[in-house]
PDB file of N, CA and C in Angstrom:
ATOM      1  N   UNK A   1     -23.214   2.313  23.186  1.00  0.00           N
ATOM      2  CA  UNK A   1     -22.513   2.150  21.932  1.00  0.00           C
ATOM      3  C   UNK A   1     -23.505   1.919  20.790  1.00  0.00           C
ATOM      4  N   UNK A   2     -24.647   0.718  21.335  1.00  0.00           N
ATOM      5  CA  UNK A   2     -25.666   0.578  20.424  1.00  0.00           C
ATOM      6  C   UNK A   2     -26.046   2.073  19.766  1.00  0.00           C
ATOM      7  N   UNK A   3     -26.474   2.982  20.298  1.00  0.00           N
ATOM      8  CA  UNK A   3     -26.946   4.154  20.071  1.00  0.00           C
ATOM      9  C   UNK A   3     -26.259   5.205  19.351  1.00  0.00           C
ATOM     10  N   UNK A   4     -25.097   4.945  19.510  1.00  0.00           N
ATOM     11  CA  UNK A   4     -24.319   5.935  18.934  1.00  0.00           C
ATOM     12  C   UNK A   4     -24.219   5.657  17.355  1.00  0.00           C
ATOM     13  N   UNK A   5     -23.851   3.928  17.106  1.00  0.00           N
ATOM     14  CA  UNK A   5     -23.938   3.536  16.043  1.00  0.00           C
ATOM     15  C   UNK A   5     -25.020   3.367  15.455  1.00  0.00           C
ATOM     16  N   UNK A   6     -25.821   3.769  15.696  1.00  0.00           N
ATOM     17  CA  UNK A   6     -27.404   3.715  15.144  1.00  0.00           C
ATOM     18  C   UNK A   6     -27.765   5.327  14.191  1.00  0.00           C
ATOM     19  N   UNK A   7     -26.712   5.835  14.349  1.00  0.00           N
ATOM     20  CA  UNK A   7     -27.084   7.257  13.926  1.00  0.00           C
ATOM     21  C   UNK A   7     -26.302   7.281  12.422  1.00  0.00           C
ATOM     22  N   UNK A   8     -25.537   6.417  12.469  1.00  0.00           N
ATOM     23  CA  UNK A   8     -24.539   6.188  11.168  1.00  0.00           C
ATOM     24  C   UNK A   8     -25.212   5.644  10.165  1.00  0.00           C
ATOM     25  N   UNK A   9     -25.016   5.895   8.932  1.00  0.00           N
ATOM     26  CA  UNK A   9     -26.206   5.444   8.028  1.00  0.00           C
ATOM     27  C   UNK A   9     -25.393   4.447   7.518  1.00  0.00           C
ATOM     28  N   UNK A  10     -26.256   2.720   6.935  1.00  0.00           N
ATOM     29  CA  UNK A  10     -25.901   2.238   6.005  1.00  0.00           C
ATOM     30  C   UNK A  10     -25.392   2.274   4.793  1.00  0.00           C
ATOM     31  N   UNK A  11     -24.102   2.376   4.513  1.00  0.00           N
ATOM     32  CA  UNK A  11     -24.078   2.439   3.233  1.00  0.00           C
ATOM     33  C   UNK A  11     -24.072   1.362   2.268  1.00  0.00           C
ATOM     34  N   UNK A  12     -24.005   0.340   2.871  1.00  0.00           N
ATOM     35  CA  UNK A  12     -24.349  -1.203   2.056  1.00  0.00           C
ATOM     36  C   UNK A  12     -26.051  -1.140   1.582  1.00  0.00           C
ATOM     37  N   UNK A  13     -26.318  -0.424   2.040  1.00  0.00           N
ATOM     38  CA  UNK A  13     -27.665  -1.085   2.080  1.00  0.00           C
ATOM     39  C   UNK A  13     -28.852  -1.003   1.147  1.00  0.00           C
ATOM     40  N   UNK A  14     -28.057  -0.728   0.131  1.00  0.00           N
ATOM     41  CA  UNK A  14     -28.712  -0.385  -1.760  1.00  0.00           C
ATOM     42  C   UNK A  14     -27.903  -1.379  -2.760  1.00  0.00           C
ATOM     43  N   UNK A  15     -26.969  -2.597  -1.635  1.00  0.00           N
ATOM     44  CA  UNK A  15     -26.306  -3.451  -2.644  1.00  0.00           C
ATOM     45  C   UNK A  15     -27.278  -4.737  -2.396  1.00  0.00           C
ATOM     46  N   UNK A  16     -27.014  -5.599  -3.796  1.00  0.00           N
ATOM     47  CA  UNK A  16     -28.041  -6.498  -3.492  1.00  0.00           C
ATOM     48  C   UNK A  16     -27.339  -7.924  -3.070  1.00  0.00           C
ATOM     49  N   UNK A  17     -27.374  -8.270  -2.164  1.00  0.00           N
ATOM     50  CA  UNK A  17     -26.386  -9.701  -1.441  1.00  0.00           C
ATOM     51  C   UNK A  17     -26.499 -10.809  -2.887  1.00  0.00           C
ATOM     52  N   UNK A  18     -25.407 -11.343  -2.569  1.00  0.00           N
ATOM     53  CA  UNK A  18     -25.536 -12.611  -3.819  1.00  0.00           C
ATOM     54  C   UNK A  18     -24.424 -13.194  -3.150  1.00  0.00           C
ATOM     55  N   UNK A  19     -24.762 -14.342  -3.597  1.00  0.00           N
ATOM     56  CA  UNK A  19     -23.801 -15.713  -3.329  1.00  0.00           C
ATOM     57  C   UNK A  19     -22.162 -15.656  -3.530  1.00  0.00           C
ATOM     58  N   UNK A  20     -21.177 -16.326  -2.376  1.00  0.00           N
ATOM     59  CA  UNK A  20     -19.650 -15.963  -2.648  1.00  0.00           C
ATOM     60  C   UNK A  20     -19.353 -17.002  -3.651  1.00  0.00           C
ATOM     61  N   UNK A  21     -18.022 -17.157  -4.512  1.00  0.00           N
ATOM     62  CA  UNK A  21     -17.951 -17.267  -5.341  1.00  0.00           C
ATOM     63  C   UNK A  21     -16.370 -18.069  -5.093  1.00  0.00           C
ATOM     64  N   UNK A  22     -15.975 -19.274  -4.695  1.00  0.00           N
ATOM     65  CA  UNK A  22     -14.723 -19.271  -3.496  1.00  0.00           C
ATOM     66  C   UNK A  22     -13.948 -19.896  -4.905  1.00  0.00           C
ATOM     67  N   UNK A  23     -12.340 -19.882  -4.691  1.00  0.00           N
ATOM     68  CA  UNK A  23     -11.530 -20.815  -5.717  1.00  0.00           C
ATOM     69  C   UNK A  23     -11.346 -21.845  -5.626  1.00  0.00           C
ATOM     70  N   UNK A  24     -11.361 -22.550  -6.561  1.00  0.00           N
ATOM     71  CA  UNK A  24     -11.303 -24.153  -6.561  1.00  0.00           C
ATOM     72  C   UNK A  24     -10.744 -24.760  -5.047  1.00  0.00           C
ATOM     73  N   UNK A  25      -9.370 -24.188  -5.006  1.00  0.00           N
ATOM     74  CA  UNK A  25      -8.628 -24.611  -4.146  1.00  0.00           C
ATOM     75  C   UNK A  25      -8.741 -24.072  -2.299  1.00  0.00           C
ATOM     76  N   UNK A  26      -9.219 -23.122  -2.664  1.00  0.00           N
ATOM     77  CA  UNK A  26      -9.853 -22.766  -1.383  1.00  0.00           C
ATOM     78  C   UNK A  26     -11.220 -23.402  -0.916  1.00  0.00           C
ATOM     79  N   UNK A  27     -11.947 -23.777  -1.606  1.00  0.00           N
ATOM     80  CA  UNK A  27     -12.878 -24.141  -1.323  1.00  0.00           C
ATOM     81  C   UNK A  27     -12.605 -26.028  -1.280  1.00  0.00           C
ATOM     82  N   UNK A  28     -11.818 -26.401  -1.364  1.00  0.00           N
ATOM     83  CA  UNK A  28     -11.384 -27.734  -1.014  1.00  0.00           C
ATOM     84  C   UNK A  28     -10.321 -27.371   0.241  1.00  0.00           C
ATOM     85  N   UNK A  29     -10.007 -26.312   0.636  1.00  0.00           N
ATOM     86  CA  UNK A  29      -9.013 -26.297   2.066  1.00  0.00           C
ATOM     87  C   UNK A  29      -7.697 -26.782   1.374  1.00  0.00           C
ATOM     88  N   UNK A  30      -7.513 -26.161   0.378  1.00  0.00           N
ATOM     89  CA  UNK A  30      -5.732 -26.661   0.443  1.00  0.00           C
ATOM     90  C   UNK A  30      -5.092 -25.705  -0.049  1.00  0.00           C
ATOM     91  N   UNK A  31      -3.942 -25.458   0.148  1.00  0.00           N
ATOM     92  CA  UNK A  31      -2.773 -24.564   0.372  1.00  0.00           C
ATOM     93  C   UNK A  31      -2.741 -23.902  -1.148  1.00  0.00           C
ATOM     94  N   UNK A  32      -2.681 -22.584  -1.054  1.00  0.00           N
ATOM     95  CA  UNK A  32      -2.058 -21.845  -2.312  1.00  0.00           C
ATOM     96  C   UNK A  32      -1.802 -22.932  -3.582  1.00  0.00           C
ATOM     97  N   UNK A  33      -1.478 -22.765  -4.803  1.00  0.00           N
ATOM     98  CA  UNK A  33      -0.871 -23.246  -5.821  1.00  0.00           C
ATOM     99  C   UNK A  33       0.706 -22.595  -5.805  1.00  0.00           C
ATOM    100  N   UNK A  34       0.970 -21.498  -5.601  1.00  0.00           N
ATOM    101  CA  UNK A  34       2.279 -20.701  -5.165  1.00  0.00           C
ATOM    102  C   UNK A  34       2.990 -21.255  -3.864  1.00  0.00           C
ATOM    103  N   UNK A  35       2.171 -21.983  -3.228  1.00  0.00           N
ATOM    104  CA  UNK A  35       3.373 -22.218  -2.183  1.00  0.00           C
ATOM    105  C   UNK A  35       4.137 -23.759  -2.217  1.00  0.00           C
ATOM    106  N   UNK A  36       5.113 -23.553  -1.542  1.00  0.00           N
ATOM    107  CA  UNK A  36       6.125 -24.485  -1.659  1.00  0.00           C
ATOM    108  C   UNK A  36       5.656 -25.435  -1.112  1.00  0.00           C
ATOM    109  N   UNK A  37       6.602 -26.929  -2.025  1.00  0.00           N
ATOM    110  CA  UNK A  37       6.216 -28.309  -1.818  1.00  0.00           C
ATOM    111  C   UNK A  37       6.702 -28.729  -0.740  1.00  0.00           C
ATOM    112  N   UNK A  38       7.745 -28.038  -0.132  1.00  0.00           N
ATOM    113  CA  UNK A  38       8.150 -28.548   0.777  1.00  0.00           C
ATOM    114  C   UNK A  38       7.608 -28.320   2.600  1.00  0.00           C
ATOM    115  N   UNK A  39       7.248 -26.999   2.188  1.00  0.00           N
ATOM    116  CA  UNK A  39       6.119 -26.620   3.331  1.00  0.00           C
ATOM    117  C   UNK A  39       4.574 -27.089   3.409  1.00  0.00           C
ATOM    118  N   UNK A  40       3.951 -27.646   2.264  1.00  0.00           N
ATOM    119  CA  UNK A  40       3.099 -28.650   2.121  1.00  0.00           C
ATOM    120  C   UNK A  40       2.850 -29.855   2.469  1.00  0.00           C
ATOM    121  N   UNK A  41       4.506 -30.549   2.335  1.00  0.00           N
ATOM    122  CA  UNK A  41       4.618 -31.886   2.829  1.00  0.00           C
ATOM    123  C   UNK A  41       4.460 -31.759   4.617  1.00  0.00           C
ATOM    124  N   UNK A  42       5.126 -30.856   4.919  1.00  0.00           N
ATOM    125  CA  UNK A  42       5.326 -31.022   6.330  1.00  0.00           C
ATOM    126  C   UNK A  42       3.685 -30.437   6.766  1.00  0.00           C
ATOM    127  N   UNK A  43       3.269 -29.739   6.648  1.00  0.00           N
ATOM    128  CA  UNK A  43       1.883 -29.776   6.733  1.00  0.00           C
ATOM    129  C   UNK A  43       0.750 -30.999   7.134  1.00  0.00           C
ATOM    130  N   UNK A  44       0.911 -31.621   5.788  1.00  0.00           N
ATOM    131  CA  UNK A  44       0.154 -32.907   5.629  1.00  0.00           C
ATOM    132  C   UNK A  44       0.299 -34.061   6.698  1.00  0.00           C
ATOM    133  N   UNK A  45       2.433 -33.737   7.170  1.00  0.00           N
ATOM    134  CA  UNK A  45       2.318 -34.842   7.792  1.00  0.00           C
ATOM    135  C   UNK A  45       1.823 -35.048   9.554  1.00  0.00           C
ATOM    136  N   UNK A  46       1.643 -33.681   9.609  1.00  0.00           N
ATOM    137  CA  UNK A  46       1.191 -32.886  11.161  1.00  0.00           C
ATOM    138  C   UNK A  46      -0.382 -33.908  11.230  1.00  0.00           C
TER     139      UNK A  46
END
Protein backbone atom coordinates (compact mmCIF):
# COMPACT_ATOMS: atom_id res chain seq x y z
CA UNK A 1 0.00 0.00 0.00
CA UNK A 2 3.03 2.05 1.16
CA UNK A 3 4.14 1.95 -2.49
CA UNK A 4 1.35 2.52 -4.29
CA UNK A 5 0.74 5.70 -2.36
CA UNK A 6 4.09 6.90 -2.85
CA UNK A 7 3.52 7.50 -6.52
CA UNK A 8 0.73 10.12 -5.77
CA UNK A 9 2.08 13.49 -5.61
CA UNK A 10 1.67 15.96 -2.75
CA UNK A 11 -0.44 18.47 -3.29
CA UNK A 12 -0.17 20.24 0.11
CA UNK A 13 3.12 20.53 -0.17
CA UNK A 14 3.73 24.29 -1.51
CA UNK A 15 1.35 25.41 1.49
CA UNK A 16 3.09 26.91 4.28
CA UNK A 17 1.77 25.24 7.84
CA UNK A 18 0.77 27.96 10.39
CA UNK A 19 -0.79 27.80 13.61
CA UNK A 20 -4.84 26.76 14.17
CA UNK A 21 -6.77 29.45 15.12
CA UNK A 22 -9.71 27.64 17.55
CA UNK A 23 -13.07 29.75 18.89
CA UNK A 24 -13.27 31.09 22.06
CA UNK A 25 -15.66 28.53 23.02
CA UNK A 26 -14.21 25.64 21.57
CA UNK A 27 -11.15 26.10 22.79
CA UNK A 28 -12.48 26.23 26.45
CA UNK A 29 -14.56 22.74 25.64
CA UNK A 30 -17.98 24.06 25.91
CA UNK A 31 -21.00 23.50 23.98
CA UNK A 32 -22.08 25.63 20.91
CA UNK A 33 -23.59 29.18 21.81
CA UNK A 34 -26.74 27.82 19.56
CA UNK A 35 -27.46 25.02 21.57
CA UNK A 36 -30.06 24.60 24.03
CA UNK A 37 -30.04 25.36 27.78
CA UNK A 38 -31.67 22.66 28.52
CA UNK A 39 -29.45 20.04 26.92
CA UNK A 40 -26.51 21.86 28.58
CA UNK A 41 -27.83 21.53 31.96
CA UNK A 42 -28.19 17.88 31.69
CA UNK A 43 -24.77 17.63 30.35
CA UNK A 44 -23.07 19.39 33.18
CA UNK A 45 -24.92 17.36 35.53
CA UNK A 46 -23.51 13.85 34.07
Amino acid sequence: MRDALSKYPIITAGIEPKPIKLLPWVEKRLPPPWAREAKNEARRRK
